[in-house]
N, C-alpha and C. Protein backbone atom coordinates (compact mmCIF):
# COMPACT_ATOMS: atom_id res chain seq x y z
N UNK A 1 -5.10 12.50 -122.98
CA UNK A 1 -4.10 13.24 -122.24
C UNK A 1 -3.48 14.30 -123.13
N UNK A 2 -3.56 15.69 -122.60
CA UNK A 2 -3.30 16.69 -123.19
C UNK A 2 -1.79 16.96 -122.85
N UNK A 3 -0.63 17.27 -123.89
CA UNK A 3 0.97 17.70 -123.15
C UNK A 3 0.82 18.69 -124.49
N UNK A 4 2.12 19.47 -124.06
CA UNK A 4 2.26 20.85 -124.46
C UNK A 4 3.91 20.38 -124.81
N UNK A 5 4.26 19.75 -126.51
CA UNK A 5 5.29 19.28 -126.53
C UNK A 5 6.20 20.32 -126.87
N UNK A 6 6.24 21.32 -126.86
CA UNK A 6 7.66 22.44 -127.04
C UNK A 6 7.44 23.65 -126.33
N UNK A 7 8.56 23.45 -125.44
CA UNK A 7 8.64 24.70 -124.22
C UNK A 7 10.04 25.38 -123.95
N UNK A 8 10.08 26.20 -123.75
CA UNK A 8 11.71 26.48 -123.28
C UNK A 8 11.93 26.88 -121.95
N UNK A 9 12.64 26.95 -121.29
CA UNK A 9 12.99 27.73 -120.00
C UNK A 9 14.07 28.44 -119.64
N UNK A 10 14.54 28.79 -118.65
CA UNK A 10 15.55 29.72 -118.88
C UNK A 10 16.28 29.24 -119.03
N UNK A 11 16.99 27.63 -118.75
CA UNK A 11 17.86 26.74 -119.58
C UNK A 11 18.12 27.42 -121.06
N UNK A 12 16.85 27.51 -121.67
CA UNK A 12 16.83 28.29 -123.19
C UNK A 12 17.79 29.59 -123.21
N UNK A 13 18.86 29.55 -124.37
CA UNK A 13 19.28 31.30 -123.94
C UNK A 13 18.44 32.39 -124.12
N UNK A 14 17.02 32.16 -124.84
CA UNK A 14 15.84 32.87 -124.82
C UNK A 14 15.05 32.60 -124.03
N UNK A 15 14.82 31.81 -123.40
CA UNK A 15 14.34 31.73 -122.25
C UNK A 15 13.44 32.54 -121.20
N UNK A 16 12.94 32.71 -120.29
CA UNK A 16 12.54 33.53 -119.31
C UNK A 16 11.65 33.14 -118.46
N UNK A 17 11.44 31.94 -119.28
CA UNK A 17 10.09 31.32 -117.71
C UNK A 17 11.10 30.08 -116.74
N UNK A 18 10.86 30.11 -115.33
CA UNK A 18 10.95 28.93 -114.20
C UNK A 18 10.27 27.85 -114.81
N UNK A 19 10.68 26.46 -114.59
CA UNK A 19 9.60 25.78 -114.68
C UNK A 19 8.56 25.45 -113.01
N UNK A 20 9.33 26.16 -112.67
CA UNK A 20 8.17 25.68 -111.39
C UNK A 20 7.27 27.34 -111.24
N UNK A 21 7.52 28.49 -112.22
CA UNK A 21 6.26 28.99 -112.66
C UNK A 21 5.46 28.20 -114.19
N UNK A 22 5.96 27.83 -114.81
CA UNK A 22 5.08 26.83 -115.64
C UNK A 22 4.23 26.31 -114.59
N UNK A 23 4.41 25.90 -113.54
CA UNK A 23 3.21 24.55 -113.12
C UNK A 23 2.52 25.63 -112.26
N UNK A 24 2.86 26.53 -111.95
CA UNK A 24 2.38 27.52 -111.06
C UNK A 24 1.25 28.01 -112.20
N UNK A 25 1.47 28.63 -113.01
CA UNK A 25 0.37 29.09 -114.13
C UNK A 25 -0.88 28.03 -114.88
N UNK A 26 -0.16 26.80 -115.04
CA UNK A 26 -0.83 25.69 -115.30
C UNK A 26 -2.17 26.02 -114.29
N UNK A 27 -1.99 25.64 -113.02
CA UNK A 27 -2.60 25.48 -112.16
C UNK A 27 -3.52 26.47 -112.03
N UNK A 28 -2.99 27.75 -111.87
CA UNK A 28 -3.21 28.99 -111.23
C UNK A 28 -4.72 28.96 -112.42
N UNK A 29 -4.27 28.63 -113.95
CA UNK A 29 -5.20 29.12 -114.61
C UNK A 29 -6.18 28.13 -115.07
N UNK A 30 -5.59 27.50 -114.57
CA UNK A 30 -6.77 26.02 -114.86
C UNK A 30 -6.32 25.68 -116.70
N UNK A 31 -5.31 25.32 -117.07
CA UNK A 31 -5.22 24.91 -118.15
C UNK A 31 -5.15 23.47 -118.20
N UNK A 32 -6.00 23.55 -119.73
CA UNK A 32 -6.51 21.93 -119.99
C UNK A 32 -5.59 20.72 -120.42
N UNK A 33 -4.03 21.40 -120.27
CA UNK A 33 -2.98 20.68 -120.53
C UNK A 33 -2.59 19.57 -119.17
N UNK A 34 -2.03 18.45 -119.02
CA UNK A 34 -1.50 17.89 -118.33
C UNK A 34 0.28 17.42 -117.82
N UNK A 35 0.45 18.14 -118.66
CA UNK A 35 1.95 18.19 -118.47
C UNK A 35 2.86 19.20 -120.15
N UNK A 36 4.04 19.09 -119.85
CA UNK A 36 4.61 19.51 -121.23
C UNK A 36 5.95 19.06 -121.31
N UNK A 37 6.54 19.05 -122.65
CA UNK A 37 7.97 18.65 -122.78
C UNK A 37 8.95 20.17 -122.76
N UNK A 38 10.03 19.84 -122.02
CA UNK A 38 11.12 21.08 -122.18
C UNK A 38 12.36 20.60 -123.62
N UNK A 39 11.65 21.71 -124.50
CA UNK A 39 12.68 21.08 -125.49
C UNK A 39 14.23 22.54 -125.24
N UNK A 40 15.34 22.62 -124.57
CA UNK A 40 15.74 23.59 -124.74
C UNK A 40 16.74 23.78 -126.66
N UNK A 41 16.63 24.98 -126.57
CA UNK A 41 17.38 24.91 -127.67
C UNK A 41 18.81 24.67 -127.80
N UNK A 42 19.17 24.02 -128.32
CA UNK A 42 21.04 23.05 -129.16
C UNK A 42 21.55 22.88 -127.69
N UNK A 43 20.31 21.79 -127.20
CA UNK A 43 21.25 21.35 -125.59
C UNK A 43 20.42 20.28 -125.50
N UNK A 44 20.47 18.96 -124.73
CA UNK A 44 19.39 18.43 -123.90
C UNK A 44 20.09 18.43 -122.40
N UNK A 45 19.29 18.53 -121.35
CA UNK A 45 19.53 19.18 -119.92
C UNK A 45 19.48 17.90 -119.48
N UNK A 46 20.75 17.13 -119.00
CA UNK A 46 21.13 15.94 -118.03
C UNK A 46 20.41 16.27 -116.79
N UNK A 47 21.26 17.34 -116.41
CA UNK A 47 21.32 17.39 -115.17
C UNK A 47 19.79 17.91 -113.91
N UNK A 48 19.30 18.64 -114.96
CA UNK A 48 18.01 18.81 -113.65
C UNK A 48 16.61 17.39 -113.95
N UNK A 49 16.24 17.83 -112.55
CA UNK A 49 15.66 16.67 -112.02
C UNK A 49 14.31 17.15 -111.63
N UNK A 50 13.16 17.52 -112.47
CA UNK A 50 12.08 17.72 -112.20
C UNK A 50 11.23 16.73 -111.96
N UNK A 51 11.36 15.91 -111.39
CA UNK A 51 9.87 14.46 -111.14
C UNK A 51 9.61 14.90 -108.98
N UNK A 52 10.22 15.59 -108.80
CA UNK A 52 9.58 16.16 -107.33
C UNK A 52 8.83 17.63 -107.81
N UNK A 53 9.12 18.57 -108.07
CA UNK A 53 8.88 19.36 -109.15
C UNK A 53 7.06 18.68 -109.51
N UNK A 54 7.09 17.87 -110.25
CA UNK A 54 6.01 17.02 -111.26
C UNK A 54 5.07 16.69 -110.47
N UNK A 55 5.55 15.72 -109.54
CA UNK A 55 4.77 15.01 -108.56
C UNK A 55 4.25 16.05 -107.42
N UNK A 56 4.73 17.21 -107.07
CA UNK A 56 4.16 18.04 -106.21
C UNK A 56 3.11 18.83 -106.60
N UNK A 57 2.75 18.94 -108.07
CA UNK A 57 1.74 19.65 -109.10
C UNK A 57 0.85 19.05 -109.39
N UNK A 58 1.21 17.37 -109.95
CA UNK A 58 0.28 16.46 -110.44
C UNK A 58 0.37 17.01 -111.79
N UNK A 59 1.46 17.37 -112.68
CA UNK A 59 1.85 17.93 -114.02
C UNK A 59 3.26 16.64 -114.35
N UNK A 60 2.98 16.15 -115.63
CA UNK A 60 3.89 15.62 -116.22
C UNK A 60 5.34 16.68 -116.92
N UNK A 61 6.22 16.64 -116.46
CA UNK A 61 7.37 17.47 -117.21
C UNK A 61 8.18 16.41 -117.63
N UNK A 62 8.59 16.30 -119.10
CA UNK A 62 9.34 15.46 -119.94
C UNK A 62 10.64 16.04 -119.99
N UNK A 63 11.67 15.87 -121.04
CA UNK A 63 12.43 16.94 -121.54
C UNK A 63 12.93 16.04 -123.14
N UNK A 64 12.88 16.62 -123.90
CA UNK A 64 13.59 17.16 -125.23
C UNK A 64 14.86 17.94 -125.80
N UNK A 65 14.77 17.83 -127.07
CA UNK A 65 15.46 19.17 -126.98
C UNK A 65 15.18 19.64 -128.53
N UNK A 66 15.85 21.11 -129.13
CA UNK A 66 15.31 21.89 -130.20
C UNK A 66 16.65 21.93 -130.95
N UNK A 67 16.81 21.82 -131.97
CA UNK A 67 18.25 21.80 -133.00
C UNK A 67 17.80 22.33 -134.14
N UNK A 68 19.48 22.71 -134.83
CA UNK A 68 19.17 24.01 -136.00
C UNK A 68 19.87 22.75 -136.88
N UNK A 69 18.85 22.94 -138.00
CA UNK A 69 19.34 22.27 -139.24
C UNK A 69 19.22 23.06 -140.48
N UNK A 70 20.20 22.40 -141.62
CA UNK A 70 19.76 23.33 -142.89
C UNK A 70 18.27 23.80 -143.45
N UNK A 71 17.41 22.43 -142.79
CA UNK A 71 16.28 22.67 -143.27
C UNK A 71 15.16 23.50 -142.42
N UNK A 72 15.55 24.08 -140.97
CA UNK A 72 15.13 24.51 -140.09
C UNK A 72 15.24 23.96 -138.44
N UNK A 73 14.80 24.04 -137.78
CA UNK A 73 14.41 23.61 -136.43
C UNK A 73 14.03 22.52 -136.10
N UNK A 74 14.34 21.44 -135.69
CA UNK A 74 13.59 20.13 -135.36
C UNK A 74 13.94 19.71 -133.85
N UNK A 75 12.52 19.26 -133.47
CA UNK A 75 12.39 18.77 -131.96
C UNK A 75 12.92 17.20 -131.71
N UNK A 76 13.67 17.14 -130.72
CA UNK A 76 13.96 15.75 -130.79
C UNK A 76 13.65 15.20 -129.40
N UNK A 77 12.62 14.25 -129.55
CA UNK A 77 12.20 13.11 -128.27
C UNK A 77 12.82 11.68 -127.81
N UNK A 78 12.82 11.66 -126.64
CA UNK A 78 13.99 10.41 -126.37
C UNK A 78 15.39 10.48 -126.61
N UNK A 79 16.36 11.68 -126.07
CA UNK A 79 17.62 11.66 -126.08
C UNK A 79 17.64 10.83 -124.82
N UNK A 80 19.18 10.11 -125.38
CA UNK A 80 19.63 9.25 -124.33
C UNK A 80 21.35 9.93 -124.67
N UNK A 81 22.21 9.32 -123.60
CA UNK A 81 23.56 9.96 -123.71
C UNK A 81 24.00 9.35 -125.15
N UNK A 82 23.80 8.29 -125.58
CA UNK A 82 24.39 7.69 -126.43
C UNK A 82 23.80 8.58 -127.60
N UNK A 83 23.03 8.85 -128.00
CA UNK A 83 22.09 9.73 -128.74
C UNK A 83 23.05 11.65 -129.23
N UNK A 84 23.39 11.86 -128.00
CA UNK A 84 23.26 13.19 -127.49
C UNK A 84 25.03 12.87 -127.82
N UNK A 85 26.07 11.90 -128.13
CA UNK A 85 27.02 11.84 -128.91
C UNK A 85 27.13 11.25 -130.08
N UNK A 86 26.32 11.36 -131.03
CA UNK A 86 26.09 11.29 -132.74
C UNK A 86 26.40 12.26 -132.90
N UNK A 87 25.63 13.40 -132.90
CA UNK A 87 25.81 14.78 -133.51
C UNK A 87 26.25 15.82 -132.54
N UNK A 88 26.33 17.08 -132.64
CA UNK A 88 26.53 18.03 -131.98
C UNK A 88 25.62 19.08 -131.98
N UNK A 89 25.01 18.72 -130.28
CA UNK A 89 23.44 20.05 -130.66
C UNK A 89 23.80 21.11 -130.55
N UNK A 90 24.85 21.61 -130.09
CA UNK A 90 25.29 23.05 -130.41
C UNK A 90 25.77 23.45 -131.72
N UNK A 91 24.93 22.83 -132.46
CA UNK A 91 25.61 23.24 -133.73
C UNK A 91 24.58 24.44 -134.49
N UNK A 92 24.99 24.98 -135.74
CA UNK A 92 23.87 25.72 -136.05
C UNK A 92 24.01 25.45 -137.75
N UNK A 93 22.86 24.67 -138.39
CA UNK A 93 22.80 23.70 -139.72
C UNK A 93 23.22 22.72 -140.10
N UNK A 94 23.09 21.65 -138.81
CA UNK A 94 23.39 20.20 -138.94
C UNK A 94 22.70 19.26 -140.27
N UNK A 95 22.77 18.36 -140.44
CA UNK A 95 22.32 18.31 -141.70
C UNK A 95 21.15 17.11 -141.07
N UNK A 96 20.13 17.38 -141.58
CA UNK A 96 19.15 17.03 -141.22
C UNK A 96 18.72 15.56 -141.45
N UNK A 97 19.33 15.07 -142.50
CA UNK A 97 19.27 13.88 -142.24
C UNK A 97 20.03 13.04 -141.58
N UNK A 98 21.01 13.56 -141.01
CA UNK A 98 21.91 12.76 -139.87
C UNK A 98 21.30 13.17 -138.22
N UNK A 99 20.48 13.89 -138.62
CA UNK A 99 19.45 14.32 -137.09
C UNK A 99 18.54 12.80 -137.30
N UNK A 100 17.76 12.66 -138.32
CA UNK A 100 16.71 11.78 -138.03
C UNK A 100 17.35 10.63 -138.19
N UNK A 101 18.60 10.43 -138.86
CA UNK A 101 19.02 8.64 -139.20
C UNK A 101 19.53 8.40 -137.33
N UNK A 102 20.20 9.55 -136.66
CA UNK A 102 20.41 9.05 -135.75
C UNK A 102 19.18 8.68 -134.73
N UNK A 103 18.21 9.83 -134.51
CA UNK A 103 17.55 9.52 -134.09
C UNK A 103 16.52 8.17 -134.29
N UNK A 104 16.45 7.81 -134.99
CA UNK A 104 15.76 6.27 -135.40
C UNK A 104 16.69 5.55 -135.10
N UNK A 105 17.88 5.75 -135.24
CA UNK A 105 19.01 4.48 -134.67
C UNK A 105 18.92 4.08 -133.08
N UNK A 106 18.83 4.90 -132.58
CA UNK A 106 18.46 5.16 -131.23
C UNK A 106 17.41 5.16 -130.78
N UNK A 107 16.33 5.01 -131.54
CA UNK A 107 14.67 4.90 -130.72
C UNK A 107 14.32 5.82 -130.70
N UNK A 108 15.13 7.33 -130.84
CA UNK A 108 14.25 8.64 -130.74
C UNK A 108 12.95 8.97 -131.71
N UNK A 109 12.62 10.05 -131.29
CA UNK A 109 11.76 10.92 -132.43
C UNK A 109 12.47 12.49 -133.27
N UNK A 110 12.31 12.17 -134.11
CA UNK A 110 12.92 13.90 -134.34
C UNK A 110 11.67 14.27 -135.08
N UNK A 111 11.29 15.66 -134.76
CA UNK A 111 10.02 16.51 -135.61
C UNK A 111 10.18 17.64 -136.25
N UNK A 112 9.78 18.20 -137.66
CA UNK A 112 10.65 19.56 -137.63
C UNK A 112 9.54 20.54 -136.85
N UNK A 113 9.82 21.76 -136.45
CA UNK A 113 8.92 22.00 -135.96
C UNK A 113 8.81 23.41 -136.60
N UNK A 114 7.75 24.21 -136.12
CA UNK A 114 7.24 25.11 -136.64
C UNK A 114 7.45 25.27 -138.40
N UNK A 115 7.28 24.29 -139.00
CA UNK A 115 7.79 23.99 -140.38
C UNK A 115 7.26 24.85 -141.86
N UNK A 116 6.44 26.18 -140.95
CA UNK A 116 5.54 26.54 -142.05
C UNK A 116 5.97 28.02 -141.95
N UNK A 117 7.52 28.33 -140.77
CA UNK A 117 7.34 29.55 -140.67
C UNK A 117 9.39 29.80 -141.54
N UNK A 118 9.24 31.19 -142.24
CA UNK A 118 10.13 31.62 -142.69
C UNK A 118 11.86 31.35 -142.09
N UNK A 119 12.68 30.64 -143.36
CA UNK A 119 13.78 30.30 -142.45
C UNK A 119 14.33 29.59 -141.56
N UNK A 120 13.10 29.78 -140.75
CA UNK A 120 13.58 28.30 -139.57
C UNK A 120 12.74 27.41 -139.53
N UNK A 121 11.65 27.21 -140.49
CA UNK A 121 11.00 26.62 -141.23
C UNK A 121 11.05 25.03 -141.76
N UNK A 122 10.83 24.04 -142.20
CA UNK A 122 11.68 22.92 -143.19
C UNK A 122 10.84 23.19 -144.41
N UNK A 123 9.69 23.33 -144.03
CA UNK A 123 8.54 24.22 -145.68
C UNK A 123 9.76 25.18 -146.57
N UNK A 124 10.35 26.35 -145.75
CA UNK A 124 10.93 27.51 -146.56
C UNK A 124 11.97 26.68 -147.09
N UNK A 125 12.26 25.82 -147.10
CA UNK A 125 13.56 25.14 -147.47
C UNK A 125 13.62 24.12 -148.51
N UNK A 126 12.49 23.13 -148.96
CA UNK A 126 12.08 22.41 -149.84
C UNK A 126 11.86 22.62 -151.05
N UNK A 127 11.78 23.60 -151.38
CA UNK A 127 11.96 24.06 -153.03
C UNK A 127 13.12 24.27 -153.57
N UNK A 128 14.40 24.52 -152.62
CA UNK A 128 15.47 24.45 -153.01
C UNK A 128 15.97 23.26 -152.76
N UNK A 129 15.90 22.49 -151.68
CA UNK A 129 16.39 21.38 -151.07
C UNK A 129 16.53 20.08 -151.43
N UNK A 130 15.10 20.29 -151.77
CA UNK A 130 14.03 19.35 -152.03
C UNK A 130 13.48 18.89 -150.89
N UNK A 131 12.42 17.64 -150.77
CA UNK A 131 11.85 17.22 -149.53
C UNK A 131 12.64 16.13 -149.43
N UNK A 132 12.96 16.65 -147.89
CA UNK A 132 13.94 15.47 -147.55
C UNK A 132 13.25 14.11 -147.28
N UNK A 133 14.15 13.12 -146.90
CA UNK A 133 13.48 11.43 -146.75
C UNK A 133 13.69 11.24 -145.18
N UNK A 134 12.97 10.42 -144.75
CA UNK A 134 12.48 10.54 -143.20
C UNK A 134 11.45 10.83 -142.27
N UNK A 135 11.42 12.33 -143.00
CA UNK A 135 10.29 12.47 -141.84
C UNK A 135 9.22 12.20 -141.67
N UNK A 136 8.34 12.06 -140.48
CA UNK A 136 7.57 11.16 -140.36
C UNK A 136 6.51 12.26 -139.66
N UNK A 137 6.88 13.20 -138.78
CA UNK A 137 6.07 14.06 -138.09
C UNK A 137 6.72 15.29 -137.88
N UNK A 138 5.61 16.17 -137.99
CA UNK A 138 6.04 17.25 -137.53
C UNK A 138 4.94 18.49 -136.96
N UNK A 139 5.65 19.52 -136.93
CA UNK A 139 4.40 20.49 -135.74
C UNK A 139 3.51 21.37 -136.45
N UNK A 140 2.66 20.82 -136.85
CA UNK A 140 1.22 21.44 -137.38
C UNK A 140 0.88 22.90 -136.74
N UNK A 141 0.94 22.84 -135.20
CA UNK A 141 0.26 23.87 -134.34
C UNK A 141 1.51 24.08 -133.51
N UNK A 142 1.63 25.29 -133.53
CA UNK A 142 2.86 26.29 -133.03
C UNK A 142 2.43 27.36 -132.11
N UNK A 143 2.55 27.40 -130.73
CA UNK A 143 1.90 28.72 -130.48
C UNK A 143 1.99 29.95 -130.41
N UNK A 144 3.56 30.13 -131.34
CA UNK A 144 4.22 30.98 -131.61
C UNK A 144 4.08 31.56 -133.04
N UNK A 145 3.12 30.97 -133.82
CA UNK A 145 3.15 31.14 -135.08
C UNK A 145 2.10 32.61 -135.63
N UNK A 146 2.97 33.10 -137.00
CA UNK A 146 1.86 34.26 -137.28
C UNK A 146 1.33 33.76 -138.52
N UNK A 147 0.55 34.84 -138.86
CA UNK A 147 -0.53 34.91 -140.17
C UNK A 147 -0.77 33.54 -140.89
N UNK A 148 -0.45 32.79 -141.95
CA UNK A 148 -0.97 31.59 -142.08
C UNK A 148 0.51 30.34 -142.23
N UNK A 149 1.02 30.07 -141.02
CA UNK A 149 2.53 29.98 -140.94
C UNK A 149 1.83 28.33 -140.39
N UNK A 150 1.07 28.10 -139.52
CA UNK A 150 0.11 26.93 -139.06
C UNK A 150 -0.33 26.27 -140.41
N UNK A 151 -1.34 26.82 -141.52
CA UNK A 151 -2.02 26.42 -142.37
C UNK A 151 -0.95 26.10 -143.53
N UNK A 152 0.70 26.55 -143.46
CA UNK A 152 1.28 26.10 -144.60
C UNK A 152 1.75 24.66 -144.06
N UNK A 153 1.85 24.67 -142.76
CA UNK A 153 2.34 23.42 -142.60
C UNK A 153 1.56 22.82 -142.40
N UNK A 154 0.51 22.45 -142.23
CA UNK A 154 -1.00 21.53 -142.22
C UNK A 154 -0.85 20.97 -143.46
N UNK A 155 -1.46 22.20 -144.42
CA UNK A 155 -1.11 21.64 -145.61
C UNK A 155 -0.24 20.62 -146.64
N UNK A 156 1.14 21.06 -146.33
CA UNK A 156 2.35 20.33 -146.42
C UNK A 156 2.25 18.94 -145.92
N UNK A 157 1.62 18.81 -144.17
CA UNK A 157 1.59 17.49 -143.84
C UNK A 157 0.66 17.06 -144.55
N UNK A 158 -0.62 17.34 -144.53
CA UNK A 158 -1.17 16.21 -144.95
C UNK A 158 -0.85 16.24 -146.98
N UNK A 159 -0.12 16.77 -147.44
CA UNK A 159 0.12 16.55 -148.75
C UNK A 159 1.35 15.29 -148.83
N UNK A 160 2.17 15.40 -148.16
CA UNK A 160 3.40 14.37 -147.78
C UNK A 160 3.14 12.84 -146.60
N UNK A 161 2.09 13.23 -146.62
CA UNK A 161 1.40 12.30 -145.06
C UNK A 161 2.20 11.88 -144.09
N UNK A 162 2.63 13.45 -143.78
CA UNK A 162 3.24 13.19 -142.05
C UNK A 162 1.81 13.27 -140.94
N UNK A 163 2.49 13.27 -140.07
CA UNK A 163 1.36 13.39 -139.19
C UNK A 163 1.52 14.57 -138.39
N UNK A 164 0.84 15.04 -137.31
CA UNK A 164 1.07 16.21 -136.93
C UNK A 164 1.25 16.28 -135.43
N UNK A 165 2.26 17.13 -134.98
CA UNK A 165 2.10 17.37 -133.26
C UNK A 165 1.48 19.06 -132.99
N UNK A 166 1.09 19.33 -132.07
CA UNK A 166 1.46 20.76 -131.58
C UNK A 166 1.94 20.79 -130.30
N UNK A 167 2.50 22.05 -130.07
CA UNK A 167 3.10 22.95 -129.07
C UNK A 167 3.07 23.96 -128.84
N UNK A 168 3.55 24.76 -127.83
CA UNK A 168 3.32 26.40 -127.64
C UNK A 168 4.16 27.15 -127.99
N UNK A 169 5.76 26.41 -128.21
CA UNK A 169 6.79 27.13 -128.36
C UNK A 169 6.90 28.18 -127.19
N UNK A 170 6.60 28.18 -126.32
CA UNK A 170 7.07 29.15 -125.08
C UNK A 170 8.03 29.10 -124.42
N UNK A 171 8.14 30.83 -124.66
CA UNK A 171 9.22 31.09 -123.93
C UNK A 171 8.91 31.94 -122.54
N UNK A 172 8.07 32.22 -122.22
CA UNK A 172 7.53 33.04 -121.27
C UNK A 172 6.08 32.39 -120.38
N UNK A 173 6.43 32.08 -119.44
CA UNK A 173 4.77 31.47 -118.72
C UNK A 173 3.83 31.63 -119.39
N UNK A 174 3.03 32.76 -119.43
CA UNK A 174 1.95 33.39 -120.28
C UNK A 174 1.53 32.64 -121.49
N UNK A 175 2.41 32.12 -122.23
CA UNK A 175 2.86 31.72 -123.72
C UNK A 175 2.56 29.41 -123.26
N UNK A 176 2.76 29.06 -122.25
CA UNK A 176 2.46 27.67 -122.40
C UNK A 176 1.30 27.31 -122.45
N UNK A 177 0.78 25.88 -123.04
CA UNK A 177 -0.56 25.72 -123.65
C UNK A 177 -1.22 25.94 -124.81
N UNK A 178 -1.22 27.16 -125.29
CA UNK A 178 -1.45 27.71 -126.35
C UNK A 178 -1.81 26.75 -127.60
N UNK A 179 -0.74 25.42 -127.51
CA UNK A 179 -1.11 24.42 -128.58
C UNK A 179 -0.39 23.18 -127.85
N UNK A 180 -1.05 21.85 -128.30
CA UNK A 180 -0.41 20.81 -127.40
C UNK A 180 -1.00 19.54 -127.93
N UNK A 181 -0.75 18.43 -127.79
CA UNK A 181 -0.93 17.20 -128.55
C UNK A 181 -1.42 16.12 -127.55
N UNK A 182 -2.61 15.50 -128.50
CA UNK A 182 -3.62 14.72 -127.43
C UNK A 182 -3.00 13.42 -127.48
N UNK A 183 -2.67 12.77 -126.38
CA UNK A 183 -2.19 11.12 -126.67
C UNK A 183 -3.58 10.64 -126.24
N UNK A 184 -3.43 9.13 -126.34
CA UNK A 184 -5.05 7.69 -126.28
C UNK A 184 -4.63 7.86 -125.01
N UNK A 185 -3.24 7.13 -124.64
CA UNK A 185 -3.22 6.53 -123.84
C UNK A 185 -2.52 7.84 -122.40
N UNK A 186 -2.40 7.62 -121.57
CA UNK A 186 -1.68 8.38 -120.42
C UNK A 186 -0.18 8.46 -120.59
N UNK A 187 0.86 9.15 -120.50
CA UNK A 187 1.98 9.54 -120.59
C UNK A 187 2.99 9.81 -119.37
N UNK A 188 3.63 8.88 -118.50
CA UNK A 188 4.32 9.55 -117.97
C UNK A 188 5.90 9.39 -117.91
N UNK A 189 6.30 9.40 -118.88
CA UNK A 189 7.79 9.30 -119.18
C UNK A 189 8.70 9.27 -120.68
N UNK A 190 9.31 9.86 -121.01
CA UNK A 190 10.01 10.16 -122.31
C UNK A 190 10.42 8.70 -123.00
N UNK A 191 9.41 7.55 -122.60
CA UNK A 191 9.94 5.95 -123.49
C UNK A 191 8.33 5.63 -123.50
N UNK A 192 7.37 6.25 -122.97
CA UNK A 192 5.90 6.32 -123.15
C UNK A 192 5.38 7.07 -124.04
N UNK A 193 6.43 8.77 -124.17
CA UNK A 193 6.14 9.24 -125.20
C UNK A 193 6.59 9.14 -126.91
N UNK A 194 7.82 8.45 -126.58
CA UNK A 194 7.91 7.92 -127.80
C UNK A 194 7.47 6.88 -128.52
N UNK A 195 6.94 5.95 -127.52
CA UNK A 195 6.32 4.60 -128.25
C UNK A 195 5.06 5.17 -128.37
N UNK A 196 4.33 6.18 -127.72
CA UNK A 196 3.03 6.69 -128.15
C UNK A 196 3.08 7.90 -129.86
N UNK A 197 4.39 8.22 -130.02
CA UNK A 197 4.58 8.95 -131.19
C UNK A 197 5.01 7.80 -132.42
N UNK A 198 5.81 6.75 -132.05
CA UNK A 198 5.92 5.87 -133.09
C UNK A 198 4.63 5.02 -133.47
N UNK A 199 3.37 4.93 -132.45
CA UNK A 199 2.28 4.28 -132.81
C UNK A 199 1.56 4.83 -133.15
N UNK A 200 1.80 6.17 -133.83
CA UNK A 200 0.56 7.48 -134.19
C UNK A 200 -0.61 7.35 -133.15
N UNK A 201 -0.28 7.33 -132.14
CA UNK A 201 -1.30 7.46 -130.91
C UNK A 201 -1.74 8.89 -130.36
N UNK A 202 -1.45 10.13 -131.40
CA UNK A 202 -1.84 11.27 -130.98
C UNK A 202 -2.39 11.87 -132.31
N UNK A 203 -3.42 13.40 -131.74
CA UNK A 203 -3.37 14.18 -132.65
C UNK A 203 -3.27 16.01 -132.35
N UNK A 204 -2.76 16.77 -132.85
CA UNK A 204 -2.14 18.10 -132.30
C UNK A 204 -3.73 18.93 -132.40
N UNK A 205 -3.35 19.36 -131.27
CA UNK A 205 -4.87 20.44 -130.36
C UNK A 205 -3.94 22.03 -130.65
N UNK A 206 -5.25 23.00 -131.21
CA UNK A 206 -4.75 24.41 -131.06
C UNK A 206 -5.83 24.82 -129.76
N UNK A 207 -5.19 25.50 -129.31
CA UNK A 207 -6.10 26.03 -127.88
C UNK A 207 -5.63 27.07 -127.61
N UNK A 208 -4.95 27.86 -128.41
CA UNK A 208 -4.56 29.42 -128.36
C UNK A 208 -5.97 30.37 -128.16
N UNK A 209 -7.30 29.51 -128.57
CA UNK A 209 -8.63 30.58 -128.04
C UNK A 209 -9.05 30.15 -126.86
N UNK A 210 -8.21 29.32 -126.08
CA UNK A 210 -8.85 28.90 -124.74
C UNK A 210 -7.86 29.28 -123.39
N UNK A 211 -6.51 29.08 -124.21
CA UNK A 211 -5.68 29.18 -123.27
C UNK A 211 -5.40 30.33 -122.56
C-alpha cells in the first residue's frame, strides 16, 4: 500500500490545493498512490471530517501535522488532543526534543522531514547542534526537494540508522504523489499508521518520474 505521507491544503497558509481536488487528480491521473496524510503546517485540523470525502474516492486521507523546530521541520503522526497540549504547534523553533519525548509519550510518531534541505533541514543543523537523541525516522524522499537535498539525507539516514519515509510535500494538486511510502500491510487509519511506522513496516518510494 502506497500513501503520500506529507501534503498540505489550503488549511496550510501556503496552501492552494482542495482536498477533494487531491482525490480528483489522484483519480483523474491514475496515480499509483492509495491515499495520503494532510500534515498542515504548526496546526493539526480537529475539525474537518474527510472519511465521506475518502470513502466516495476509495482514497485513504489521514491527517498529521508539520512543526518548526531548532533543528528544522518535523512531521508528526498520531496527534491526539492530549498530544496537541504538550507543546505549542504554532510555535516557530520548538525544541526538538520535547517534540519527540512528547510524541513517544503519547504513542505518536514525529519525523524530521525534508532533513537534507538548507535551514529547515535537521542535516543543516547537526554540526552545530550536534545529532540530536531520538530520532528514529525521517523523510528520505521529498517531492519538493532540489539538487542533491534527497541524497544528503539518505545518506545521513542510513549513516545514523534511521529509517526512511517519503512524501510529496505538496502544496498544489499537480505536486501530490511525487514521493510516498510503501506499508506490508493495508492502512486505514492514523493508529494503523503508526503501529505500521513503529514496526518498520514500510519503505519510502520516489515516483517523481512516474507521477
Amino acid at each position: 500500500m502506497l500513501l503520500d505521507l506529507h501534503t498540505h491544503s489550503i488549511k496550510s497558509d501556503d496552501g492552494r490545493a482542495k482536498v477533494e481536488n487531491y482525490c480528483q487528480w489522484i483519480r483523474s491521473k491514475k496515480l499509483p498512490i492509495d491515499g495520503f496524510v494532510l500534515t498542515e503546517h504548526r496546526q493539526f485540523d480537529f475539525e474537518s471530517d474527510y472519511s465521506a470525502l475518502a470513502r466516495d474516492n476509495g482514497i485513504v486521507i489521514l491527517k498529521g501535522a508539520e512543526v518548526e523546530t531548532e533543528y528544522g521541520h518535523v512531521l508528526v503522526f498520531g496527534v491526539t488532543e492530549a498530544l496537541y497540549k504538550e507543546f505549542d504547534f504554532t510555535a516557530i523553533g520548538l525544541p526538538l526534543a520535547k517534540v519527540l519525548a512528547a510524541a513517544e509519550a503519547h504513542g505518536a510518531v514525529a519525523a524530521p522531514c525534508h532533513p537534507g534541505r538548507p535551514r529547515v533541514g535537521m542535516f543543516a543543523h547537526t554540526d552545530e547542534l550536534g545529532v540530536p537523541e531520538g530520532v528514529k525516522i525521517v523523510e528520505i524522499y521529498n517531492g519538493g526537494s532540489r539538487d542533491n537535498e534527497d541524497q544528503i539525507a539518505i545518506d545521513n539516514a542510513e549513516k545514523l540508522g534511521y529509517r526512511g519515509i517519503g512524501g510529496s510535500d505538496s502544496h498544489i494538486v499537480s505536486h501530490i504523489g511525487r514521493c510516498a511510502t510503501r506499508f506490508v500491510h493495508d492502512i486505514a487509519s492514523e493508529q494503523e499508521l503508526i503501529a505500521a511506522l513503529k514496526a518498520g513496516e514500510f519503505e519510502a518510494v520516489n515516483l517523481k518520474h512516474s507521477a
